[in-house]
PDB file of N, CA and C in Angstrom:
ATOM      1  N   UNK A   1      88.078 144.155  86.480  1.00  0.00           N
ATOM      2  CA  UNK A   1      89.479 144.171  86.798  1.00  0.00           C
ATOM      3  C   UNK A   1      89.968 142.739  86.880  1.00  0.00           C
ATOM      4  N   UNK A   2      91.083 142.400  86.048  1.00  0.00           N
ATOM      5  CA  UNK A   2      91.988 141.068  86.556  1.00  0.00           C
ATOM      6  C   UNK A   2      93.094 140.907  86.000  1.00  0.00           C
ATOM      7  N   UNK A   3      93.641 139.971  86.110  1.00  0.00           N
ATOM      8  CA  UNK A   3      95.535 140.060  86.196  1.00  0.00           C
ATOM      9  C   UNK A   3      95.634 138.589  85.383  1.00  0.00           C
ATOM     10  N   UNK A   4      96.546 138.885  84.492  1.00  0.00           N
ATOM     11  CA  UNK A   4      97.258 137.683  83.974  1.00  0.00           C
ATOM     12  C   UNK A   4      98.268 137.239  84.260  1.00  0.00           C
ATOM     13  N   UNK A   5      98.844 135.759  84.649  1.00  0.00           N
ATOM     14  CA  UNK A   5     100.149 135.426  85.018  1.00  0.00           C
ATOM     15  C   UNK A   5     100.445 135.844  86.184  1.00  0.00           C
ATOM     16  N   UNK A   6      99.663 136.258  87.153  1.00  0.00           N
ATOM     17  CA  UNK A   6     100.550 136.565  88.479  1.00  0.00           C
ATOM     18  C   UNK A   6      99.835 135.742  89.280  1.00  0.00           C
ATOM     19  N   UNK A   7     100.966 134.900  89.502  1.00  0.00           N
ATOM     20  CA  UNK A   7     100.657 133.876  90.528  1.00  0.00           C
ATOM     21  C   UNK A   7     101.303 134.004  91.668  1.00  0.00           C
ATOM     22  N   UNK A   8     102.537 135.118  91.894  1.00  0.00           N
ATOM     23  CA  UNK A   8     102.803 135.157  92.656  1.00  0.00           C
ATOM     24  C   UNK A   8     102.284 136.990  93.757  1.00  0.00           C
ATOM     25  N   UNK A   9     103.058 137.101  94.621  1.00  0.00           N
ATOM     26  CA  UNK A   9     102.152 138.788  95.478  1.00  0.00           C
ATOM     27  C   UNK A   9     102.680 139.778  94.960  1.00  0.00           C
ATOM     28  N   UNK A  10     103.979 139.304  94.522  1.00  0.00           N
ATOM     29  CA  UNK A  10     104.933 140.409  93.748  1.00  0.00           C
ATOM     30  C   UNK A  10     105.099 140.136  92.381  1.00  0.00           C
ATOM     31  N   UNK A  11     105.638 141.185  91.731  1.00  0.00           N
ATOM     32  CA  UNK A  11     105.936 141.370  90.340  1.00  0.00           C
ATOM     33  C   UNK A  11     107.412 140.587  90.192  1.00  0.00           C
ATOM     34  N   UNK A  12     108.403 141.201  91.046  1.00  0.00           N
ATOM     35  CA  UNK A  12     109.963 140.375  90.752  1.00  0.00           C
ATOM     36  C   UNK A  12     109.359 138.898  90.868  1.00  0.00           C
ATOM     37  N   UNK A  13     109.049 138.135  91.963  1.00  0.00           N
ATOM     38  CA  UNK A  13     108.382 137.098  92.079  1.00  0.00           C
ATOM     39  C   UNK A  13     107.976 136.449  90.970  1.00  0.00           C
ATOM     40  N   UNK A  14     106.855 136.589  90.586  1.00  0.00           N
ATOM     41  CA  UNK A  14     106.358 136.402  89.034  1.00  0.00           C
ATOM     42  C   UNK A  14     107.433 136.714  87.744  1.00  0.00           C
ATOM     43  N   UNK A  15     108.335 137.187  87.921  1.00  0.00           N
ATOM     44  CA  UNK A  15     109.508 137.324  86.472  1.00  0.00           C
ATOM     45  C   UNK A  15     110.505 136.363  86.716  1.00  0.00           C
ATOM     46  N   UNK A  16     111.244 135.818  88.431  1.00  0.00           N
ATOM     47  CA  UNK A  16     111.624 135.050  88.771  1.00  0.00           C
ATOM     48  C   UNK A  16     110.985 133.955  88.132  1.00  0.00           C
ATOM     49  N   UNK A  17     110.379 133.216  88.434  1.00  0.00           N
ATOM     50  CA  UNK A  17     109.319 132.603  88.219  1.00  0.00           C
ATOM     51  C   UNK A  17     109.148 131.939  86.283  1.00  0.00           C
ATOM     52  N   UNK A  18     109.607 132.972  85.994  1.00  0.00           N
ATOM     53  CA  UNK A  18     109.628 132.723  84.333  1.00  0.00           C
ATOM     54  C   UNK A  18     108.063 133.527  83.666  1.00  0.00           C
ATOM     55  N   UNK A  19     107.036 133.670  84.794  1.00  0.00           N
ATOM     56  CA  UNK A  19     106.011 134.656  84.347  1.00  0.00           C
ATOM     57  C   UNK A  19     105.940 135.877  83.793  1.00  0.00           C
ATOM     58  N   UNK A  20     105.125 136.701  82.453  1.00  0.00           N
ATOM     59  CA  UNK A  20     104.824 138.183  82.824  1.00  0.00           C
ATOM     60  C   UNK A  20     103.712 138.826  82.853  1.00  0.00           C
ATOM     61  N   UNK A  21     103.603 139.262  84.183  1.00  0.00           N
ATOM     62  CA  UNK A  21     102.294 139.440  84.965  1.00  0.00           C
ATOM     63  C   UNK A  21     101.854 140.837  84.415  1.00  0.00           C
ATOM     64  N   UNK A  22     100.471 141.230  83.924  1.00  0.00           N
ATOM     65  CA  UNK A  22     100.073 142.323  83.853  1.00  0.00           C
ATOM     66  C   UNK A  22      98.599 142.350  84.015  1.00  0.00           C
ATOM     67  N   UNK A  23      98.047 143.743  84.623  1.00  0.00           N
ATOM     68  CA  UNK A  23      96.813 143.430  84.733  1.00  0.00           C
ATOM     69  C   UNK A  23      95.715 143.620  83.622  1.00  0.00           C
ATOM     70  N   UNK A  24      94.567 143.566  83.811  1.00  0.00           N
ATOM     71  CA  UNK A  24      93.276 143.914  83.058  1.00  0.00           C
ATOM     72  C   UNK A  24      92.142 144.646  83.483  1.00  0.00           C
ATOM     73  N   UNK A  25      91.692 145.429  82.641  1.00  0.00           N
ATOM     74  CA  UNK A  25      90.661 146.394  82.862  1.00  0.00           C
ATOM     75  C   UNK A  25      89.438 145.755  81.772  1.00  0.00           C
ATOM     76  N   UNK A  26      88.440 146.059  82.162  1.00  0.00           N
ATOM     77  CA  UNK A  26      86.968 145.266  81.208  1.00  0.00           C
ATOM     78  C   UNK A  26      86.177 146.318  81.524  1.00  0.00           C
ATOM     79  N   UNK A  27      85.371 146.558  80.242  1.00  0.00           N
ATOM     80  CA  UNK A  27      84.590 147.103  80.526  1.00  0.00           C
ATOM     81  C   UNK A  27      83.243 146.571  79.863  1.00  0.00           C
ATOM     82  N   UNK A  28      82.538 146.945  80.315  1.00  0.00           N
ATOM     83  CA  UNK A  28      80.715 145.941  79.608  1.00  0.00           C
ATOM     84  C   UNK A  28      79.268 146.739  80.354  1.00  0.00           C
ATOM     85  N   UNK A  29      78.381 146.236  80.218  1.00  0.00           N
ATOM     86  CA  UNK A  29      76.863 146.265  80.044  1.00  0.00           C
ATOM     87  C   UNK A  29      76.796 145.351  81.459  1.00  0.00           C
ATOM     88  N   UNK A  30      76.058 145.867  82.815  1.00  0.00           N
ATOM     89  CA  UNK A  30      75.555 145.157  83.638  1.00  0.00           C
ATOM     90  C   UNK A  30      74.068 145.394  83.674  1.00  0.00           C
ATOM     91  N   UNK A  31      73.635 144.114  83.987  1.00  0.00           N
ATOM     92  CA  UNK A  31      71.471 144.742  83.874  1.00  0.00           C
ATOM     93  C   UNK A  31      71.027 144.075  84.970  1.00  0.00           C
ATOM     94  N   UNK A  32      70.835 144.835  86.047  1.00  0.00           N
ATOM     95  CA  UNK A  32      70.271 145.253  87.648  1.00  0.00           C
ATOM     96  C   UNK A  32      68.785 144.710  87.347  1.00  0.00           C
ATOM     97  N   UNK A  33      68.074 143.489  87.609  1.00  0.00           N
ATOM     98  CA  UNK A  33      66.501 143.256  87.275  1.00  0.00           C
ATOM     99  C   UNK A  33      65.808 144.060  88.172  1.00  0.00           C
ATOM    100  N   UNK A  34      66.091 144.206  89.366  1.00  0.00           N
ATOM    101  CA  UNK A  34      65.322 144.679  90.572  1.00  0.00           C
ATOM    102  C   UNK A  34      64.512 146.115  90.186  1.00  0.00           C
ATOM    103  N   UNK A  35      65.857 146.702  89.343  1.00  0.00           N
ATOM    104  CA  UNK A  35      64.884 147.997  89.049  1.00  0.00           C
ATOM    105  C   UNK A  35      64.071 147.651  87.453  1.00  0.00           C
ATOM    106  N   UNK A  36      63.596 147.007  87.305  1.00  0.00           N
ATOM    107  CA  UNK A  36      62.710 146.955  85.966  1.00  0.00           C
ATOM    108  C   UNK A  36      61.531 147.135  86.635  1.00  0.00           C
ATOM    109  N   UNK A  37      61.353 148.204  86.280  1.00  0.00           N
ATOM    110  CA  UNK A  37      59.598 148.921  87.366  1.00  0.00           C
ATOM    111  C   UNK A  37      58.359 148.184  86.422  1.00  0.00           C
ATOM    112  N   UNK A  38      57.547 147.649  87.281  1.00  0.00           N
ATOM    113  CA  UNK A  38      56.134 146.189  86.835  1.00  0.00           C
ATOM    114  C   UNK A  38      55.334 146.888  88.138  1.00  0.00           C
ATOM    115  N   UNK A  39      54.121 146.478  87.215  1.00  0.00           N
ATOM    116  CA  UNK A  39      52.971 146.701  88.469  1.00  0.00           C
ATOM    117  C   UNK A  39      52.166 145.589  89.202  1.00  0.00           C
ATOM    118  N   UNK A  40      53.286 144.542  87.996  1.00  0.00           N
ATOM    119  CA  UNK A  40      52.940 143.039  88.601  1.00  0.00           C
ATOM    120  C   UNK A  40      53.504 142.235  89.435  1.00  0.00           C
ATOM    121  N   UNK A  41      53.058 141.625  90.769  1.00  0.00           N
ATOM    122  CA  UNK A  41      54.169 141.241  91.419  1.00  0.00           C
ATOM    123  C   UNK A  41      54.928 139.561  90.971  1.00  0.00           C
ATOM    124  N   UNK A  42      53.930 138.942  90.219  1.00  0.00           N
ATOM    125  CA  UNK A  42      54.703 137.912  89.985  1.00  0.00           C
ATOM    126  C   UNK A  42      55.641 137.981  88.941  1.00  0.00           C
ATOM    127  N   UNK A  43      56.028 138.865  88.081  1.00  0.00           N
ATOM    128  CA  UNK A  43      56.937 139.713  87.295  1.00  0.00           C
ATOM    129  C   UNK A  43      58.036 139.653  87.946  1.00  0.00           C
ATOM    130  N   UNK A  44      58.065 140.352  89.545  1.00  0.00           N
ATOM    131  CA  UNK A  44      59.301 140.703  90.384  1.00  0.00           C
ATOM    132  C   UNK A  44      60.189 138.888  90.246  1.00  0.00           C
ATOM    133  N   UNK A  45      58.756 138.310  91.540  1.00  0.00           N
ATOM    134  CA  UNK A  45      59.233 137.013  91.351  1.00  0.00           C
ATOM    135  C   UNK A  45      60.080 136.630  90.387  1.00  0.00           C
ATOM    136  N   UNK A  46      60.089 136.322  88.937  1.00  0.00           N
ATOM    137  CA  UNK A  46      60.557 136.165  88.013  1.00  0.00           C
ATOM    138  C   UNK A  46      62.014 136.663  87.800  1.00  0.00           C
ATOM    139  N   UNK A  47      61.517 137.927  87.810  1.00  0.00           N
ATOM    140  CA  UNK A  47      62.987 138.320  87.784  1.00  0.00           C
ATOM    141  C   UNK A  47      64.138 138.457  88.841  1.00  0.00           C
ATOM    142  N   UNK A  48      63.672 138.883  90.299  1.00  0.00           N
ATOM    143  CA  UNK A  48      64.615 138.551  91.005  1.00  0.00           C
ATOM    144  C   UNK A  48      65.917 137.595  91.383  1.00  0.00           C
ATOM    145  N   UNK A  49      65.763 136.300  90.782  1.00  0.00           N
ATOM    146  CA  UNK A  49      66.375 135.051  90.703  1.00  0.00           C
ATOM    147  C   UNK A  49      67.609 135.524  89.191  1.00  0.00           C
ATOM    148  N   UNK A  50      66.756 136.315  88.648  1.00  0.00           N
ATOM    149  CA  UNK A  50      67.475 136.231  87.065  1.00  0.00           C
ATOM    150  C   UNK A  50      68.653 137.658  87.788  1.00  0.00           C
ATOM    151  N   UNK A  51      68.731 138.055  88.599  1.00  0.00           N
ATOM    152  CA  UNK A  51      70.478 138.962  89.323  1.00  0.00           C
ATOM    153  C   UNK A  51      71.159 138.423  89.933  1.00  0.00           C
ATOM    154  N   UNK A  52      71.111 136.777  89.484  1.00  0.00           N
ATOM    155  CA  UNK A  52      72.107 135.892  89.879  1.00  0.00           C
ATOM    156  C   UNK A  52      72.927 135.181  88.435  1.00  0.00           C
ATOM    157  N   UNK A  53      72.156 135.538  87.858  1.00  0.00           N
ATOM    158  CA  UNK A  53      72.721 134.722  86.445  1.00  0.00           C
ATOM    159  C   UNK A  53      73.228 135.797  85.613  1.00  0.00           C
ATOM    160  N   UNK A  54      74.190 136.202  85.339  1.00  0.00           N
ATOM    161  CA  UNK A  54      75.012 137.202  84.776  1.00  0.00           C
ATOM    162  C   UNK A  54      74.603 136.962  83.167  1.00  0.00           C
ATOM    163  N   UNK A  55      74.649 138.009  82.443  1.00  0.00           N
ATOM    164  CA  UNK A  55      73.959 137.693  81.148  1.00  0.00           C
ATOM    165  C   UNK A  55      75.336 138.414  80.688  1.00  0.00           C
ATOM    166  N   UNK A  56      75.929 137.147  79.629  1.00  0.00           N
ATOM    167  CA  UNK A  56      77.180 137.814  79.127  1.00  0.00           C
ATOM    168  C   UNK A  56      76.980 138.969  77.974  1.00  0.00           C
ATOM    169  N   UNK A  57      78.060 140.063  77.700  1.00  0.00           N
ATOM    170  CA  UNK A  57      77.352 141.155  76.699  1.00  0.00           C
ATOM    171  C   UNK A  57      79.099 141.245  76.124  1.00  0.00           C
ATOM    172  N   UNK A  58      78.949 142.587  74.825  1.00  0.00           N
ATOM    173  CA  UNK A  58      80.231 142.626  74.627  1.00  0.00           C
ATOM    174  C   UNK A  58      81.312 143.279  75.487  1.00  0.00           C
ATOM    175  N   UNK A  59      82.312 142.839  75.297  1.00  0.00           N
ATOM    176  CA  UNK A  59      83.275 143.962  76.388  1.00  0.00           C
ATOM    177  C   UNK A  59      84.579 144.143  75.922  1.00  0.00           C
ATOM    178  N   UNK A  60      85.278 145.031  76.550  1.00  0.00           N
ATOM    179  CA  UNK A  60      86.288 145.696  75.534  1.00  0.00           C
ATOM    180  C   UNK A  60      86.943 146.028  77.029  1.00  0.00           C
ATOM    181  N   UNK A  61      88.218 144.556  76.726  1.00  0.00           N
ATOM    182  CA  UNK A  61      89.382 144.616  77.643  1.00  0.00           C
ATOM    183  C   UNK A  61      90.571 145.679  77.182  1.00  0.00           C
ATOM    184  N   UNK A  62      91.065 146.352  78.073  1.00  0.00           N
ATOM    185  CA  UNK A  62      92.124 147.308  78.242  1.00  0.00           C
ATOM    186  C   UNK A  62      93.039 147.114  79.087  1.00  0.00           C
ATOM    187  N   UNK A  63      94.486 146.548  78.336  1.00  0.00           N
ATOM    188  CA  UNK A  63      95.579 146.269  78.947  1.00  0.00           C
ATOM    189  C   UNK A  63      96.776 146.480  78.011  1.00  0.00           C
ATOM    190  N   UNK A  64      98.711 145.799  78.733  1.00  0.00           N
ATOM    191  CA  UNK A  64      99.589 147.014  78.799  1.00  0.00           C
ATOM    192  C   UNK A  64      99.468 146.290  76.812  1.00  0.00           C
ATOM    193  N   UNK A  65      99.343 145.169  76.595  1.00  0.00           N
ATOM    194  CA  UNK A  65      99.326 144.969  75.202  1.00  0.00           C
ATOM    195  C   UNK A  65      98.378 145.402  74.146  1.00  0.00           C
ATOM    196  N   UNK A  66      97.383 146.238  74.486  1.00  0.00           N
ATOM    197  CA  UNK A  66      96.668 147.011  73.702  1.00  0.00           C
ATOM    198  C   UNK A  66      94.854 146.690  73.926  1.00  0.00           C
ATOM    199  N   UNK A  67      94.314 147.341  73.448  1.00  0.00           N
ATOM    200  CA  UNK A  67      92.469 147.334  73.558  1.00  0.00           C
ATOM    201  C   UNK A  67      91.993 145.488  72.717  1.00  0.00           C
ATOM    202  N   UNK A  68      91.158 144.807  73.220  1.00  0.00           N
ATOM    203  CA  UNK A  68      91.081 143.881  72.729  1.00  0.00           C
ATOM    204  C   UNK A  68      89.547 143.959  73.027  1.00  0.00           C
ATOM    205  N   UNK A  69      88.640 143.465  71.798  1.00  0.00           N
ATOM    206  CA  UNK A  69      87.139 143.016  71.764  1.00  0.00           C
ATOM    207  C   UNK A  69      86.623 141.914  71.955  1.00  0.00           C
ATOM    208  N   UNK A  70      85.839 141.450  73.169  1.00  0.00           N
ATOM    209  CA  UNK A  70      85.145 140.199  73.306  1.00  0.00           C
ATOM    210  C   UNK A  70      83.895 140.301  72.975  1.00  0.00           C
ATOM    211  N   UNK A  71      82.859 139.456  71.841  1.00  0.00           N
ATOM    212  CA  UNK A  71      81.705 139.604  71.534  1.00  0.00           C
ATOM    213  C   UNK A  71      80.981 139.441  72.485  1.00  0.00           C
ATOM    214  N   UNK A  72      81.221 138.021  73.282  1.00  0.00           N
ATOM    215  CA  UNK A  72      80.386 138.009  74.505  1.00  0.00           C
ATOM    216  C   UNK A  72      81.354 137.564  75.475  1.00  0.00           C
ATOM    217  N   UNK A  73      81.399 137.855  76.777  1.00  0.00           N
ATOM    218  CA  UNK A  73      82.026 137.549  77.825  1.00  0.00           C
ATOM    219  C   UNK A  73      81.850 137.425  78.956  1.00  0.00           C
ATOM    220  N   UNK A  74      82.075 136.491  79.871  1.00  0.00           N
ATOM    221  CA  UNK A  74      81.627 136.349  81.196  1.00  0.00           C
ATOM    222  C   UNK A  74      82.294 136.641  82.392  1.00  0.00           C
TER     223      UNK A  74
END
């Protein structure tokens, strides 16, 4: 979810303003390491650290100007 152009709390606000605010919807691929089932524990190690680093994938924003494709996005 996120918003373009609104810098202000309101919508009149933001058109005042000379802005036009609308929001965003995304959708994508999230990958949870914790559950990658290992019978090894220094495996975990490894990966635990890596559900801090977001691994960008494709995603496909939905807003009021139409469906738009990002190959990779963060």
């Amino acid at each position: 979810y996120g918003g373009q152009n609104m810098i202000r709390a309101r919508k009149n606000q933001n058109l005042a303003a000379g802005f036009s605010p609308f929001r965003q919807y995304y959708f994508s691929f999230d990958v949870d390491m914790k559950y990658v089932k290992t019978r090894k524990k220094w495996i975990k190690y490894v990966l635990y650290p890596l559900n801090f680093i977001h691994i960008p994938f494709p995603t496909v924003e939905f807003n009021k100007k139409g469906i738009n494709f990002h190959p990779l996005y963060f």
